[in-house]
C-alpha atoms as a PDB file:
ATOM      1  CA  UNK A   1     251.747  26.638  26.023  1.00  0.00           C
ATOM      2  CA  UNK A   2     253.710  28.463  23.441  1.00  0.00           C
ATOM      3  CA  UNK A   3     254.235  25.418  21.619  1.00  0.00           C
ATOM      4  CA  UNK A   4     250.692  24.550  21.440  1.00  0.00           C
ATOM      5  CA  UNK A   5     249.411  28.619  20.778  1.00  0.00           C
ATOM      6  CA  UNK A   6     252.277  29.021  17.997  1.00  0.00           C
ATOM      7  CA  UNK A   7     250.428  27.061  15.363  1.00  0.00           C
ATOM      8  CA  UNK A   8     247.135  28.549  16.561  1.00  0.00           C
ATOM      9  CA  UNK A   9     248.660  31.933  16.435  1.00  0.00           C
ATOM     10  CA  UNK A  10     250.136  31.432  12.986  1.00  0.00           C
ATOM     11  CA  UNK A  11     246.957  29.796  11.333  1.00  0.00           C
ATOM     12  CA  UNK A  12     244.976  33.167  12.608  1.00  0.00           C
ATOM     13  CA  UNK A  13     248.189  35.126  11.263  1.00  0.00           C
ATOM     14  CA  UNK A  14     247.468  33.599   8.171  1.00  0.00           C
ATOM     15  CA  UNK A  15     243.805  33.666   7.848  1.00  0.00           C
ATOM     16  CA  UNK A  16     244.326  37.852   8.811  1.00  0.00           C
ATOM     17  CA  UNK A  17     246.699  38.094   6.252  1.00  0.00           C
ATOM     18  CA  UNK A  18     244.810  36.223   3.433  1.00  0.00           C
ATOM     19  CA  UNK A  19     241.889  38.073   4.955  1.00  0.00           C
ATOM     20  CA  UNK A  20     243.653  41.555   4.500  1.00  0.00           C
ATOM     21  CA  UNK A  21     244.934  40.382   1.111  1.00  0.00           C
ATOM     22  CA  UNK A  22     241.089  39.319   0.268  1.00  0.00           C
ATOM     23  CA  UNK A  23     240.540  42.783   1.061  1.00  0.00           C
ATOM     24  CA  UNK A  24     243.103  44.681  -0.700  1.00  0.00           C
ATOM     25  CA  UNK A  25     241.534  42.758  -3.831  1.00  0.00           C
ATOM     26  CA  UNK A  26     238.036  43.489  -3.062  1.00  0.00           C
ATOM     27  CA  UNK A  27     238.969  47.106  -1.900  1.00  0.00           C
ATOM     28  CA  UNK A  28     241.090  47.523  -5.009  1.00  0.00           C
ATOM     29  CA  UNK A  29     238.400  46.637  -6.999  1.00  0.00           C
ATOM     30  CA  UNK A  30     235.659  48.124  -5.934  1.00  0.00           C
ATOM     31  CA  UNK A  31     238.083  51.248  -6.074  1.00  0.00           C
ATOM     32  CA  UNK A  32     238.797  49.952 -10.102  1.00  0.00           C
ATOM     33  CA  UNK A  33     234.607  49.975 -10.685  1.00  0.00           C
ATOM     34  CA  UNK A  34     234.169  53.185  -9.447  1.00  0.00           C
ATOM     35  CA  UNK A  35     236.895  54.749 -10.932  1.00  0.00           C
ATOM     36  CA  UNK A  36     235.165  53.392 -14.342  1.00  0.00           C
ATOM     37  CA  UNK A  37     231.968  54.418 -13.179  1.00  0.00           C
ATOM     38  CA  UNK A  38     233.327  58.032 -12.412  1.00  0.00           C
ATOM     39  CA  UNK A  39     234.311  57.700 -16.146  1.00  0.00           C
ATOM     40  CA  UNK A  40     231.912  56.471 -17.737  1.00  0.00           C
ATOM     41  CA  UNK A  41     229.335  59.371 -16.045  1.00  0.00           C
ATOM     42  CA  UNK A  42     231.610  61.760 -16.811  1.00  0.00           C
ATOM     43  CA  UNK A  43     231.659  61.048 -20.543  1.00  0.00           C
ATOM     44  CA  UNK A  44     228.480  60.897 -20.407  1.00  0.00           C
ATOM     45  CA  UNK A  45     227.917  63.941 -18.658  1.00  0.00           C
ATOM     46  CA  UNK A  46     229.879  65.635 -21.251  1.00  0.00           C
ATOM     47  CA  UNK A  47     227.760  63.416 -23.938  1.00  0.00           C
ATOM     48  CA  UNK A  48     224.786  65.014 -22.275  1.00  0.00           C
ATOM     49  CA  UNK A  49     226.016  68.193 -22.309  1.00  0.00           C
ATOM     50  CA  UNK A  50     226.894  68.395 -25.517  1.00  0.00           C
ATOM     51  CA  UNK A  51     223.852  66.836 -27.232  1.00  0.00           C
ATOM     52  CA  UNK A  52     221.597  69.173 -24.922  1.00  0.00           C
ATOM     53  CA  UNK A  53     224.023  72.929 -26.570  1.00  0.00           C
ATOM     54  CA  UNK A  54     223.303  71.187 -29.891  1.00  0.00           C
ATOM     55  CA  UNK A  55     219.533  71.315 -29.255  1.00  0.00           C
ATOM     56  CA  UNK A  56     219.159  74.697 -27.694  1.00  0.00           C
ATOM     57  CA  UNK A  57     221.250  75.733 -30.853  1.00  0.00           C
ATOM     58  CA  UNK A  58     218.478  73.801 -33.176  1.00  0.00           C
ATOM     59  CA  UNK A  59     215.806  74.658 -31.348  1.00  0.00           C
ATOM     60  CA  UNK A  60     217.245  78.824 -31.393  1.00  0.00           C
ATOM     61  CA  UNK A  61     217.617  78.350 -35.600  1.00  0.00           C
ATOM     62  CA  UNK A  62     213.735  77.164 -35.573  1.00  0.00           C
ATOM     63  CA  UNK A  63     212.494  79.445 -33.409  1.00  0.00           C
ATOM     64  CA  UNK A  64     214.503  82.234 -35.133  1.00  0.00           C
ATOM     65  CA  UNK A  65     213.399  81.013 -38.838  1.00  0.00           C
ATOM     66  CA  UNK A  66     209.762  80.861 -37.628  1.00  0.00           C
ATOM     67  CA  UNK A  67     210.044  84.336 -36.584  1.00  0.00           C
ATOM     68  CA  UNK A  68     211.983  85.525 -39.038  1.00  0.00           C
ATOM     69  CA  UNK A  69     210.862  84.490 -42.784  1.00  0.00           C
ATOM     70  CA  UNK A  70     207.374  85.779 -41.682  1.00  0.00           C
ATOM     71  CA  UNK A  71     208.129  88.838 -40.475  1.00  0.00           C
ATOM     72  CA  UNK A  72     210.588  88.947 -44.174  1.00  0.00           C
ATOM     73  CA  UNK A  73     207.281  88.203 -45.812  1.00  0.00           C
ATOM     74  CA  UNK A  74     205.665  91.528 -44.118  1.00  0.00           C
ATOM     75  CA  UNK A  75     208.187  93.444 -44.791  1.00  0.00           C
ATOM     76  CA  UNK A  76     207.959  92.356 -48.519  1.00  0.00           C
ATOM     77  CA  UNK A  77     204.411  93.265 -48.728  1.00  0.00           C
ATOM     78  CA  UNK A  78     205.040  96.843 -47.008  1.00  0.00           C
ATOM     79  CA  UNK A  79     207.557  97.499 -49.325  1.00  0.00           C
ATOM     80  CA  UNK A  80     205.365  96.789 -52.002  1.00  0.00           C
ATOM     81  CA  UNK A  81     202.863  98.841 -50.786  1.00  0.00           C
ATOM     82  CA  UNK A  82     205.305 101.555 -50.284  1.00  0.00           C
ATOM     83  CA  UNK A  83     205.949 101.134 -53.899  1.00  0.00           C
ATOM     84  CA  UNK A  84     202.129 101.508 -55.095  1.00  0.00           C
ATOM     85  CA  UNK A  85     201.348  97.995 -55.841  1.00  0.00           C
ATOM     86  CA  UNK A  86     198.246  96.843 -53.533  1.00  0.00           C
ATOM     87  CA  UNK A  87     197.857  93.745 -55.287  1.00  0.00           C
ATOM     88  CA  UNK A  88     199.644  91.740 -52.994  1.00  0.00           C
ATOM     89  CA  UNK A  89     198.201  90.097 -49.774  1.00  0.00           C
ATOM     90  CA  UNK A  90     199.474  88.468 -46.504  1.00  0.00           C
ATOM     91  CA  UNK A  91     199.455  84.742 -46.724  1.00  0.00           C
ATOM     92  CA  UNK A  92     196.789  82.456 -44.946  1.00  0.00           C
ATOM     93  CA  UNK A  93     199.880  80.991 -42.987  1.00  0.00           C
ATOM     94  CA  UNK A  94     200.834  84.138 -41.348  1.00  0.00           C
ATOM     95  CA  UNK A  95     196.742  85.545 -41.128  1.00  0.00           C
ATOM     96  CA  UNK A  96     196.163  82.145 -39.091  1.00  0.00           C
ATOM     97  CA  UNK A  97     198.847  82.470 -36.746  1.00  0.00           C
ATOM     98  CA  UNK A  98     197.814  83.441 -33.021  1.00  0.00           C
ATOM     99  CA  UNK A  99     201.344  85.183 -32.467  1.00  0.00           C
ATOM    100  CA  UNK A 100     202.096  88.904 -32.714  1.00  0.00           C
ATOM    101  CA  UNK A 101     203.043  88.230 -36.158  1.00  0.00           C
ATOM    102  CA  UNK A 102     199.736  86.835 -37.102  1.00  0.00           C
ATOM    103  CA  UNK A 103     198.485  89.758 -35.752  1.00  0.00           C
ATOM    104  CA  UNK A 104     200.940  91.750 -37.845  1.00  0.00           C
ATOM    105  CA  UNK A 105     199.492  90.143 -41.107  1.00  0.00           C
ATOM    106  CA  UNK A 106     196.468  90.724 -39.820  1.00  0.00           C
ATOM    107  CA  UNK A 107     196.522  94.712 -39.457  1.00  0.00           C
ATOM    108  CA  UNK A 108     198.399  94.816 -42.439  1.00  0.00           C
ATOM    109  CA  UNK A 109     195.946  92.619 -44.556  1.00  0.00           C
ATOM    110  CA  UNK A 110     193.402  95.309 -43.173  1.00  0.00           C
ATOM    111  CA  UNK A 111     194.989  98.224 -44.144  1.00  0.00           C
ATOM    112  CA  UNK A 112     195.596  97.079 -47.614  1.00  0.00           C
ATOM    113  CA  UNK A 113     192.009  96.134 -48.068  1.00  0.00           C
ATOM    114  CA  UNK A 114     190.765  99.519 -46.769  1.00  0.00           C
ATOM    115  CA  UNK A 115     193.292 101.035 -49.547  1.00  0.00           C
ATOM    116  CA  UNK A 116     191.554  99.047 -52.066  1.00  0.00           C
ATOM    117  CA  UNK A 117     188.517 100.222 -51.126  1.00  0.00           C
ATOM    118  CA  UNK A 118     189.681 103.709 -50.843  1.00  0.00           C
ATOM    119  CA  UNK A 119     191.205 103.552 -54.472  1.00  0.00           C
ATOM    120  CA  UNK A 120     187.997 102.219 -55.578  1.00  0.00           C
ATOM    121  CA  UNK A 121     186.127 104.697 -54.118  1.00  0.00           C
ATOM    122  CA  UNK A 122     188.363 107.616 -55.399  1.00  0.00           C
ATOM    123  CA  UNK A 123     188.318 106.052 -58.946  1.00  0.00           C
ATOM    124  CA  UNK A 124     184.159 106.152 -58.460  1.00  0.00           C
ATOM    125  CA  UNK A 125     184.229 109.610 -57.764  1.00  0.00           C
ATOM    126  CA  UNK A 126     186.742 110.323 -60.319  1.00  0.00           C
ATOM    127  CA  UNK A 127     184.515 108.942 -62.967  1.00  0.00           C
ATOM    128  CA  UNK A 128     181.749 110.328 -61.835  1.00  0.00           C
ATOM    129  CA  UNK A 129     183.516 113.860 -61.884  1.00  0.00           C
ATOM    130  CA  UNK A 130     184.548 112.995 -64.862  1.00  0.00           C
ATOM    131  CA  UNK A 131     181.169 113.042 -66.284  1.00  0.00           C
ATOM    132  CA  UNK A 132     179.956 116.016 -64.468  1.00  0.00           C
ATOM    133  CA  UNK A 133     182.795 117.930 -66.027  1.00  0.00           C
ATOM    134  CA  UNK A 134     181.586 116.190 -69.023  1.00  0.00           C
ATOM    135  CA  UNK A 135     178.129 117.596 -68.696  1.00  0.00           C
ATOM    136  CA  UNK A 136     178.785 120.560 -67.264  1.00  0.00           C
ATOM    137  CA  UNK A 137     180.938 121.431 -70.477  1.00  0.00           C
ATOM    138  CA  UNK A 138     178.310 120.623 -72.972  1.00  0.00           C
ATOM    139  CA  UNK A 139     176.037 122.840 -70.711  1.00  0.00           C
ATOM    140  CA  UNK A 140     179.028 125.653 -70.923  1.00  0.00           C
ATOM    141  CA  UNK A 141     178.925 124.909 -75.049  1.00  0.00           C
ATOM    142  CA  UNK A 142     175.421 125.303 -75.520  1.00  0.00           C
ATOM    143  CA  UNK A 143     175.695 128.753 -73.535  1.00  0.00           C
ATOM    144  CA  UNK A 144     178.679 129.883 -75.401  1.00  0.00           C
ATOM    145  CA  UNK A 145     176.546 129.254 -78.569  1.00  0.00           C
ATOM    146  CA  UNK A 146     173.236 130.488 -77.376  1.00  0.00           C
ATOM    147  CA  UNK A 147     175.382 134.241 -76.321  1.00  0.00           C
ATOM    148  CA  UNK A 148     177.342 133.886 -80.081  1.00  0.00           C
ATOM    149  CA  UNK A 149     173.232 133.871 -81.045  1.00  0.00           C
ATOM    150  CA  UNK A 150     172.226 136.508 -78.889  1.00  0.00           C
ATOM    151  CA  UNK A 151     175.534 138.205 -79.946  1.00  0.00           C
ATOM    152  CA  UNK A 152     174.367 137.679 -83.692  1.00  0.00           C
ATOM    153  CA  UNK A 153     170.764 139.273 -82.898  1.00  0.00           C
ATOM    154  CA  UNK A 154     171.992 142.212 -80.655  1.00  0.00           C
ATOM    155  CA  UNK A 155     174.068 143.020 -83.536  1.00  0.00           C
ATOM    156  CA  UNK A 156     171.236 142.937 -86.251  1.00  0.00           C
ATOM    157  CA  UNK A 157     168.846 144.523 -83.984  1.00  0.00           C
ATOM    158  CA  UNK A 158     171.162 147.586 -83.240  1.00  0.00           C
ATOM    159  CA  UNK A 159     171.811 147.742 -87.031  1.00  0.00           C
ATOM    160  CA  UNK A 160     167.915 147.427 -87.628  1.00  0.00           C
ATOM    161  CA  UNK A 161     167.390 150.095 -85.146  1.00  0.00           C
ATOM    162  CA  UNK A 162     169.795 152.132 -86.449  1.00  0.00           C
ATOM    163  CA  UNK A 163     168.208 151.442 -89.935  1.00  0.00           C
ATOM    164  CA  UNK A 164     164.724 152.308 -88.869  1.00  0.00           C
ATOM    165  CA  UNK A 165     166.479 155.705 -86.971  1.00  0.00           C
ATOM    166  CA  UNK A 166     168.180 156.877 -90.054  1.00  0.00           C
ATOM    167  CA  UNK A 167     164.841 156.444 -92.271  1.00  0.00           C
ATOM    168  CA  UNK A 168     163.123 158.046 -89.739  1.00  0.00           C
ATOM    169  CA  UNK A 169     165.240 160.623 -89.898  1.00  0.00           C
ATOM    170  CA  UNK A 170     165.123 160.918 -93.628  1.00  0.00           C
ATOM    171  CA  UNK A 171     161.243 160.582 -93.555  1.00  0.00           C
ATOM    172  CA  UNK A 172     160.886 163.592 -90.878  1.00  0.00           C
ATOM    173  CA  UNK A 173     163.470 165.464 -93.468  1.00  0.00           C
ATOM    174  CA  UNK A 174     161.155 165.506 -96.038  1.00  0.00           C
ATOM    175  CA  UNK A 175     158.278 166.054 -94.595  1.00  0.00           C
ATOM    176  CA  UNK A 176     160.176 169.049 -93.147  1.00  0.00           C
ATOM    177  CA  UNK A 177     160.860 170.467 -96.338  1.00  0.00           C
END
């Protein structure tokens, strides 16, 4: 029985062992593919990763610029106005905006319109008391000139009355004497 199991037993003995070598290789490489696998999602993880810091940092530099050359813009225009000069305007870009800065340009557009109009105004009634003062010192000229006349006449009447005294005087003399 031994003799007839022996070649039996070593055939299986050698179909386990190729069987557990067949293994070892698929095992071993199945371990080799995941290994690459691991590596290849961690570089691209860290790909990933790195592209996705580079975009926050783009999209931070845009959304600072966009906030930050219009509010330099406002500031320019304040300054200005700070300065005297009312000439200068917000620009349609920041006006149309439906942000807190539009709304910046906005109240700022406003308030240097209202100066204009205020300036305006002020120069209106500047001119206008300009020519009141105008009128009101001709008026003050022609009264001056009508007292210098009445000033002129007092003067001859008080020396005609004092004429017409002193030949009354002399005329109530002689008929005195």
């Amino acid at each position: 029985l031994y003799t007839a199991l022996r070649p039996v037993s070593d055939a299986l003995g050698k179909t386990i062992e190729s069987l557990a070598a067949e293994n070892a290789e698929n095992t071993a490489l199945l371990v080799r593919n995941d290994l690459e696998r691991a590596l290849f999602l961690k570089r691209f993880m860290l790909a990933a990763f790195v592209v996705g810091v580079l975009a926050a940092l783009a999209m931070t530099a845009a959304i600072s610029k966009s906030i930050t050359r219009p509010l330099a813009t406002v500031v320019d225009l304040l300054a200005r106005l700070r300065n005297g000069d009312i000439s200068g305007d917000a620009p349609e870009s920041l006006l149309s905006r439906g942000d807190e800065i539009g709304a910046l340009a906005g109240a700022l557009h406003d308030v240097t319109s209202d100066l204009r109009m205020q300036i305006a105004a002020i120069k209106e009634a500047a001119s206008s008391l300009a020519a009141a003062s105008a009128q009101i010192l001709a008026s003050v000229s022609e009264v001056a000139a009508s007292s210098e006349e009445t000033a002129v006449a007092v003067v001859e009447t008080t020396a005609t009355r004092e004429e017409l005294r002193t030949s009354a005087e002399m005329t109530s003399k002689k008929s005195r004497d």
